[in-house]
Protein backbone atom coordinates (compact mmCIF):
# COMPACT_ATOMS: atom_id res chain seq x y z
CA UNK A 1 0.00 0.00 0.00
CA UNK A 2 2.98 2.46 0.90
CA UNK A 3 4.37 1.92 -2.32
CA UNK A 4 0.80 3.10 -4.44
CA UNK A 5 1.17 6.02 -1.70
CA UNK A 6 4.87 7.16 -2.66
CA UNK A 7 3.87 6.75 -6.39
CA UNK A 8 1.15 9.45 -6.45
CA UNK A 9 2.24 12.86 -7.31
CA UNK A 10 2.61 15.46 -4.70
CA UNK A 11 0.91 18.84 -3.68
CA UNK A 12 2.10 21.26 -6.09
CA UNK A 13 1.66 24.26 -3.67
CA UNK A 14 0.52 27.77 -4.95
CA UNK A 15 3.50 30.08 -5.73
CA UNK A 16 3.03 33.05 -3.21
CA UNK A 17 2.46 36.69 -4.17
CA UNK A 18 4.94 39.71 -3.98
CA UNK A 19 3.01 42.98 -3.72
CA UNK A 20 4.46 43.93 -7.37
CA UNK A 21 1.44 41.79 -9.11
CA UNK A 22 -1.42 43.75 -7.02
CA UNK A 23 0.37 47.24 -7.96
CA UNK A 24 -0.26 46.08 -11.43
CA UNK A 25 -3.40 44.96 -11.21
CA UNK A 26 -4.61 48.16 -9.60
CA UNK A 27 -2.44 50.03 -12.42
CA UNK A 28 -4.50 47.85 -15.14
CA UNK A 29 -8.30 48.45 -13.14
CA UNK A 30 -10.23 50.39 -15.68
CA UNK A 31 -13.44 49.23 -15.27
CA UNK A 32 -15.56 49.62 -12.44
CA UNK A 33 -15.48 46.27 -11.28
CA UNK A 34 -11.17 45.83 -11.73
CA UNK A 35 -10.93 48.79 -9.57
CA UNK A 36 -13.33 46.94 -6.73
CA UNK A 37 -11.28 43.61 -7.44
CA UNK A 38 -8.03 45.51 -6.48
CA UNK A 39 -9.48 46.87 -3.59
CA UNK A 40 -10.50 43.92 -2.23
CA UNK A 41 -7.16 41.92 -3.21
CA UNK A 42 -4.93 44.67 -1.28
CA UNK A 43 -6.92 44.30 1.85
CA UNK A 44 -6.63 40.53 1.39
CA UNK A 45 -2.98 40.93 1.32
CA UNK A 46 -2.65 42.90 4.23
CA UNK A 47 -4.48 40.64 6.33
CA UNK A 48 -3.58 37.66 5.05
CA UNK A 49 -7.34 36.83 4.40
CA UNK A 50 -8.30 33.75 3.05
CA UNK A 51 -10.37 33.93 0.02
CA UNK A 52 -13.69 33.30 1.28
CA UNK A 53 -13.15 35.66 3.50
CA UNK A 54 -13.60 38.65 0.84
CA UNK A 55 -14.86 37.03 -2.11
CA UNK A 56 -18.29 34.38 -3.19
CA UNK A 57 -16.19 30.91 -3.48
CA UNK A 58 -17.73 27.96 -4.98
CA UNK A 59 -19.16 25.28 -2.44
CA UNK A 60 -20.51 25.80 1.32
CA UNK A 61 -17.52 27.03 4.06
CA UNK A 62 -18.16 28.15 7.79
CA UNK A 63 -15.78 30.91 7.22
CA UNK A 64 -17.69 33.90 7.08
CA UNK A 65 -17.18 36.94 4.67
CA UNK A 66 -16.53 40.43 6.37
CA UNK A 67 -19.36 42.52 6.40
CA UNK A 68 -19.47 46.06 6.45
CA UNK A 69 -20.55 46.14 10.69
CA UNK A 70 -16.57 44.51 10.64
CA UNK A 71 -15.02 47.53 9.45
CA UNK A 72 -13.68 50.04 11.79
CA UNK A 73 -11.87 53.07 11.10
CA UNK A 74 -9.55 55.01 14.01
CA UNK A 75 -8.09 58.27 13.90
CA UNK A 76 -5.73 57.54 16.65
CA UNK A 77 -7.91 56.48 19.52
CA UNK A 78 -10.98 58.14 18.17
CA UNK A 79 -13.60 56.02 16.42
CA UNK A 80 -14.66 57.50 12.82
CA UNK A 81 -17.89 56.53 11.70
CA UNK A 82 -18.60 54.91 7.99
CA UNK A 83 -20.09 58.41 6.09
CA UNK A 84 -16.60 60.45 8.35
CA UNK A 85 -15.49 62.83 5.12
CA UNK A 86 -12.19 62.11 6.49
CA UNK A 87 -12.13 57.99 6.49
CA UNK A 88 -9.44 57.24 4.12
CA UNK A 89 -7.10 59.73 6.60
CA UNK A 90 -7.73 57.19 9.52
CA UNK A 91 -4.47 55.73 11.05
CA UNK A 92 -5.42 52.39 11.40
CA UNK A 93 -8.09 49.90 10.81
CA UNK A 94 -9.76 46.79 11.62
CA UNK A 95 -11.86 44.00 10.93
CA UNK A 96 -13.68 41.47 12.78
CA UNK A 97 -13.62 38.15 11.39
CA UNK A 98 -16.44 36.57 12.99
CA UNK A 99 -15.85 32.68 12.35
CA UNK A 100 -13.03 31.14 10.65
CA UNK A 101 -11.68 27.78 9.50
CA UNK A 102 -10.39 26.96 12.43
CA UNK A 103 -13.21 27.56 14.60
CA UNK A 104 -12.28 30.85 16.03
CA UNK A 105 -14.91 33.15 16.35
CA UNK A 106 -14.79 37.58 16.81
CA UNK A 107 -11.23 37.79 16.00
CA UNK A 108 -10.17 41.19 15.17
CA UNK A 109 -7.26 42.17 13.48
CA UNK A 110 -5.67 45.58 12.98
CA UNK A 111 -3.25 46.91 10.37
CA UNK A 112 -2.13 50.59 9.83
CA UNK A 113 -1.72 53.34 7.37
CA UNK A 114 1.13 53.02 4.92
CA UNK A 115 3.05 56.02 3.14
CA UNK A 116 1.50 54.44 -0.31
CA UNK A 117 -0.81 56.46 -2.31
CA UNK A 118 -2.60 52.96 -3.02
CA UNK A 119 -0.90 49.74 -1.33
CA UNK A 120 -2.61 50.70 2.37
CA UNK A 121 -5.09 48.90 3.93
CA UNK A 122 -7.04 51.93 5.42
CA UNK A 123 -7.20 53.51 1.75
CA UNK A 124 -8.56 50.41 0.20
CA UNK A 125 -10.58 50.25 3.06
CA UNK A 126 -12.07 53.76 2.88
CA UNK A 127 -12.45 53.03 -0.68
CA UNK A 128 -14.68 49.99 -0.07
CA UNK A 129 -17.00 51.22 2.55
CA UNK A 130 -17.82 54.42 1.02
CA UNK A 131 -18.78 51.95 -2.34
CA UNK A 132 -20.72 49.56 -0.22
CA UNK A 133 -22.46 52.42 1.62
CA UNK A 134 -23.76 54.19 -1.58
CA UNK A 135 -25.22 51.30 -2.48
CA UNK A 136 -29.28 51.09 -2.09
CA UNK A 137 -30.60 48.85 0.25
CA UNK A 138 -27.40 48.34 1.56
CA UNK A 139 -27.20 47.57 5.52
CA UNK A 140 -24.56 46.67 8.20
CA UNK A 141 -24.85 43.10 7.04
CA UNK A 142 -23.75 43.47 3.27
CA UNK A 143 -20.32 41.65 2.15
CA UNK A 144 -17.47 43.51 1.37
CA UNK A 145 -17.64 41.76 -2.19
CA UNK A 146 -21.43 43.39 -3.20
CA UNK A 147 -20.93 45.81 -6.01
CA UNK A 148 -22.99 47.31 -8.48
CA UNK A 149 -22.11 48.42 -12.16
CA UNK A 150 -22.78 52.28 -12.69
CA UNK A 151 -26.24 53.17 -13.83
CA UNK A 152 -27.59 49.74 -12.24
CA UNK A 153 -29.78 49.04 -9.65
CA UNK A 154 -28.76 45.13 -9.76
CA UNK A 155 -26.78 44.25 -6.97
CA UNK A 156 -23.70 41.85 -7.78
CA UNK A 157 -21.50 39.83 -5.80
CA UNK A 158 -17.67 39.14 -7.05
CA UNK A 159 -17.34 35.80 -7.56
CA UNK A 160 -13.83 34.12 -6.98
CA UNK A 161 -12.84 32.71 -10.56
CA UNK A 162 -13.38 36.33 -11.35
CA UNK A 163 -10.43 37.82 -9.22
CA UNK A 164 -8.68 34.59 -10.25
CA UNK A 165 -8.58 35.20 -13.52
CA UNK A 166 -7.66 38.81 -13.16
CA UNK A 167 -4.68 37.89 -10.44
CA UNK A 168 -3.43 35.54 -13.49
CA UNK A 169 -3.37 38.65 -15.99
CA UNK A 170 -1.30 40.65 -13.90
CA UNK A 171 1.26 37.13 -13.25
CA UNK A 172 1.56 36.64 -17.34
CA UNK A 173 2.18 40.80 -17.96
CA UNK A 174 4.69 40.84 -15.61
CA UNK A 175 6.29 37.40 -16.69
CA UNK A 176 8.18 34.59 -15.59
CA UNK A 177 11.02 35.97 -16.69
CA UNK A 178 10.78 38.25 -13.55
CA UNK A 179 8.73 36.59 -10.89
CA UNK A 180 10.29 32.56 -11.86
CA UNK A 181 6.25 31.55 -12.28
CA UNK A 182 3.81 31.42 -14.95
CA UNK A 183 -0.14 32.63 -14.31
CA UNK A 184 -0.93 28.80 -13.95
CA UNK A 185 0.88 28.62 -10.75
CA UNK A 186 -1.39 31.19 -8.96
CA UNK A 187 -4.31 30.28 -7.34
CA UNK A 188 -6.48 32.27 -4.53
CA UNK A 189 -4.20 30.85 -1.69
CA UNK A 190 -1.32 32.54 -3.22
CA UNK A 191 -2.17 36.27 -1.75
CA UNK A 192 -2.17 34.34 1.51
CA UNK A 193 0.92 32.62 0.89
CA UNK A 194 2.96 36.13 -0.40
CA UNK A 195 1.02 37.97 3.06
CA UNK A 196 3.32 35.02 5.00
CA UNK A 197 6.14 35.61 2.93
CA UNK A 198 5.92 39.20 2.78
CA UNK A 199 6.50 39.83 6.60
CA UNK A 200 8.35 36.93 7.10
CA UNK A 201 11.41 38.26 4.51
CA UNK A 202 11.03 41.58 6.63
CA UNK A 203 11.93 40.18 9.57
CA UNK A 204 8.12 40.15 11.15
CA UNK A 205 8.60 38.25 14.13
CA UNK A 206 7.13 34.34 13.58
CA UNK A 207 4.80 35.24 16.17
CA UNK A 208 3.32 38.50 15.05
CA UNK A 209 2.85 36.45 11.56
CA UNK A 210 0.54 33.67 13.45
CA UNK A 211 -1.21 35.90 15.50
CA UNK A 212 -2.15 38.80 12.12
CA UNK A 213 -2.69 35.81 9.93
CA UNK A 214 -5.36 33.76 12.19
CA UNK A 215 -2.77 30.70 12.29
CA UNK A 216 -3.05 29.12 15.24
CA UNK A 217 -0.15 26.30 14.71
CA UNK A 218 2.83 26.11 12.98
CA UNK A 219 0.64 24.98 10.25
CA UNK A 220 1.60 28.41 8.78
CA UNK A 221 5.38 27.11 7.77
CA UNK A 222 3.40 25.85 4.52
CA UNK A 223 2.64 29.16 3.44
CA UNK A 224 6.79 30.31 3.70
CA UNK A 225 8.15 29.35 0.48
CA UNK A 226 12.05 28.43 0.56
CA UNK A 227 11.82 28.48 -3.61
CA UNK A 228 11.70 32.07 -3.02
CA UNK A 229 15.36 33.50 -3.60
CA UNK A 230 15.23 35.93 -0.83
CA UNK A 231 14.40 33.31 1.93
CA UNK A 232 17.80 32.93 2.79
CA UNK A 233 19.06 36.05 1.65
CA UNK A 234 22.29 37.04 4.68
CA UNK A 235 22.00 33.25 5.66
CA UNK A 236 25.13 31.96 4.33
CA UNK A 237 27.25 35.91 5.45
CA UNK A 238 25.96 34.73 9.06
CA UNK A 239 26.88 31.40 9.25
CA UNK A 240 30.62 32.73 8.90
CA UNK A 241 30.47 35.37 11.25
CA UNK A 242 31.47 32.45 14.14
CA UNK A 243 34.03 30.54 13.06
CA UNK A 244 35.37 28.76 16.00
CA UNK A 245 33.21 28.28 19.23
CA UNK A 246 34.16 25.55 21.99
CA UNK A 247 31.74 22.97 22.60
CA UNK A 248 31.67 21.83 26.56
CA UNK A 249 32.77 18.15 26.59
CA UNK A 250 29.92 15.57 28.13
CA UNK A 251 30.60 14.12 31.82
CA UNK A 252 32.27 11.00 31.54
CA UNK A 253 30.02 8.95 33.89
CA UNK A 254 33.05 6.53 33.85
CA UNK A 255 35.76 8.96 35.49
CA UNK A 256 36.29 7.93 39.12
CA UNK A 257 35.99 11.78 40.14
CA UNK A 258 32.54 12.09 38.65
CA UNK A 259 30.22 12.50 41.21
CA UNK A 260 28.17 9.61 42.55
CA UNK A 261 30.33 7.19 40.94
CA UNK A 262 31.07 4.26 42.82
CA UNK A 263 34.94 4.45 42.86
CA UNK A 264 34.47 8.36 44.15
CA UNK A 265 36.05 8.21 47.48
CA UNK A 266 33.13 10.98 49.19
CA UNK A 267 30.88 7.85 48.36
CA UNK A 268 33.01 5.30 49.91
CA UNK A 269 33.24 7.19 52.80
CA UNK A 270 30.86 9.42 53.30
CA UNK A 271 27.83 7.71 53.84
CA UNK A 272 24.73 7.34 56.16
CA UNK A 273 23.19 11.29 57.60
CA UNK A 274 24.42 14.28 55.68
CA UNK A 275 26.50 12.14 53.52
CA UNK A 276 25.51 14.70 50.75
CA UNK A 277 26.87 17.68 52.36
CA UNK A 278 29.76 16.22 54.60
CA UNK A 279 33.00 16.88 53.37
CA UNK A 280 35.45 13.40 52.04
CA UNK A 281 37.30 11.74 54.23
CA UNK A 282 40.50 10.38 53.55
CA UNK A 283 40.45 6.59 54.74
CA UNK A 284 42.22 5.30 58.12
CA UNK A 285 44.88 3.08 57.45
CA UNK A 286 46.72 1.69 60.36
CA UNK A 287 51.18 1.12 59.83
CA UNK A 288 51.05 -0.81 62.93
CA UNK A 289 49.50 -3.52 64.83
């Protein structure tokens, strides 16, 4: 049986995402929708969101969607409500992810402004809330993915083969050539993956990286990819920088003067009350009779 096992191919693993493929994507959005996809792709990548988490996926998951009641906005300590003129100048924000994968439930997770005039969470942010709040009919309960084409009253949801496809684009523009994978390579986990990778090649604590991802094992090690050139980028300058260091040699349970060996002469001697603490004594040997 172990041998039919070994013989079936292997997980080929999703290559992870570098933030250069979602700057091109949001420099390709033209269309209504593109622009909403790249929205909701750069706050994927910031929180390391799995895609049912922002987008319609195909088949039933307990992970819920955020909703628009998940999104808050803080000017420093100060709470900013939804229609605040000044939302997208906000310092931080964050979402509550009300039940995940893993059975955690009312997580919230924060992330902060970037210096980026588009590759910051509270922009993209900003950007969808004020969309899904225009919206008719919309309510504290609608998706982050509802959108609706200008001049239509039809409310849409993004579907996932839609950002898919749209991810891939961006992979096969920029080229192989430059990121060492082709568009078939990509899938949905892949912004989740290059989230991991991301903070990990930035020297994010391991840590901080469970805790802002939602991993709650090591189970997140799958997402770190070691293909990735810069994984052990200073690794090899370190591993030079201590060329000699003394290792302590082991007791040798066999050396007479080790304690508690039988030979040791505080054990011959010293024995009975407070034999641990009573100094050796040299045995009595009589030179006469």
């Amino acid at each position: 049986m172990r041998g039919y096992v070994n013989s079936d191919p292997g997980e080929v693993p999703q290559q992870a995402l570098c933030s250069e493929v979602l700057e091109k994507l949001h420099n390709l959005a033209s269309s209504h929708l593109d622009k909403c996809i790249s929205s909701l792709l750069i706050t994927g990548y910031f929180f390391a969101m799995r895609s049912c988490e922002y987008c319609s996926v195909h088949g039933t998951r307990r992970t819920k969607i955020i909703r628009l009641k998940g999104i808050r906005f803080f000017l420093g300590k100060r709470l900013l409500p939804h229609n605040s003129p000044i939302l997208h100048k906000a310092t931080s924000v964050t979402l509550l992810f009300e039940y995940q994968k893993n059975d955690s439930r009312n997580e919230t997770v924060t992330a902060h402004k970037t210096y980026h005039h588009f590759m910051c969470p509270v922009l993209q942010l900003a950007a969808i809330v004020r969309r899904l709040i225009a919206m008719p009919h919309s309510t504290e309960d609608t998706p982050i993915n509802a959108y609706m084409e200008p001049g239509s009253t039809k409310l849409q949801h993004i579907k996932s083969d839609v950002i898919l496809r749209k991810l891939r684009l961006a992979v096969s523009i920029i080229g192989k050539d430059e990121l060492g994978f082709g568009p078939e390579e990509v899938g949905l986990h892949s912004l989740r993956s290059g989230a991991a990778m991301s903070m990990y090649l930035q020297g994010i604590p391991v840590y901080v990286i469970m805790l802002l991802g939602r991993w709650s094992s090591d189970a997140f090690l799958r997402y770190i990819r070691r293909n990735v050139q810069e994984f052990s980028k200073g690794v090899s300058q370190k591993m030079i920088a201590s060329p000699l260091y003394f290792t302590v040699p082991s007791a040798d349970l066999e050396d007479p003067r080790a304690p508690n060996h039988r030979l040791n002469l505080s054990q011959r001697v010293n024995c009975g009350r407070n034999a641990d603490t009573a100094p050796a004594v040299a045995t009595r040997i009589a030179l006469w009779a």
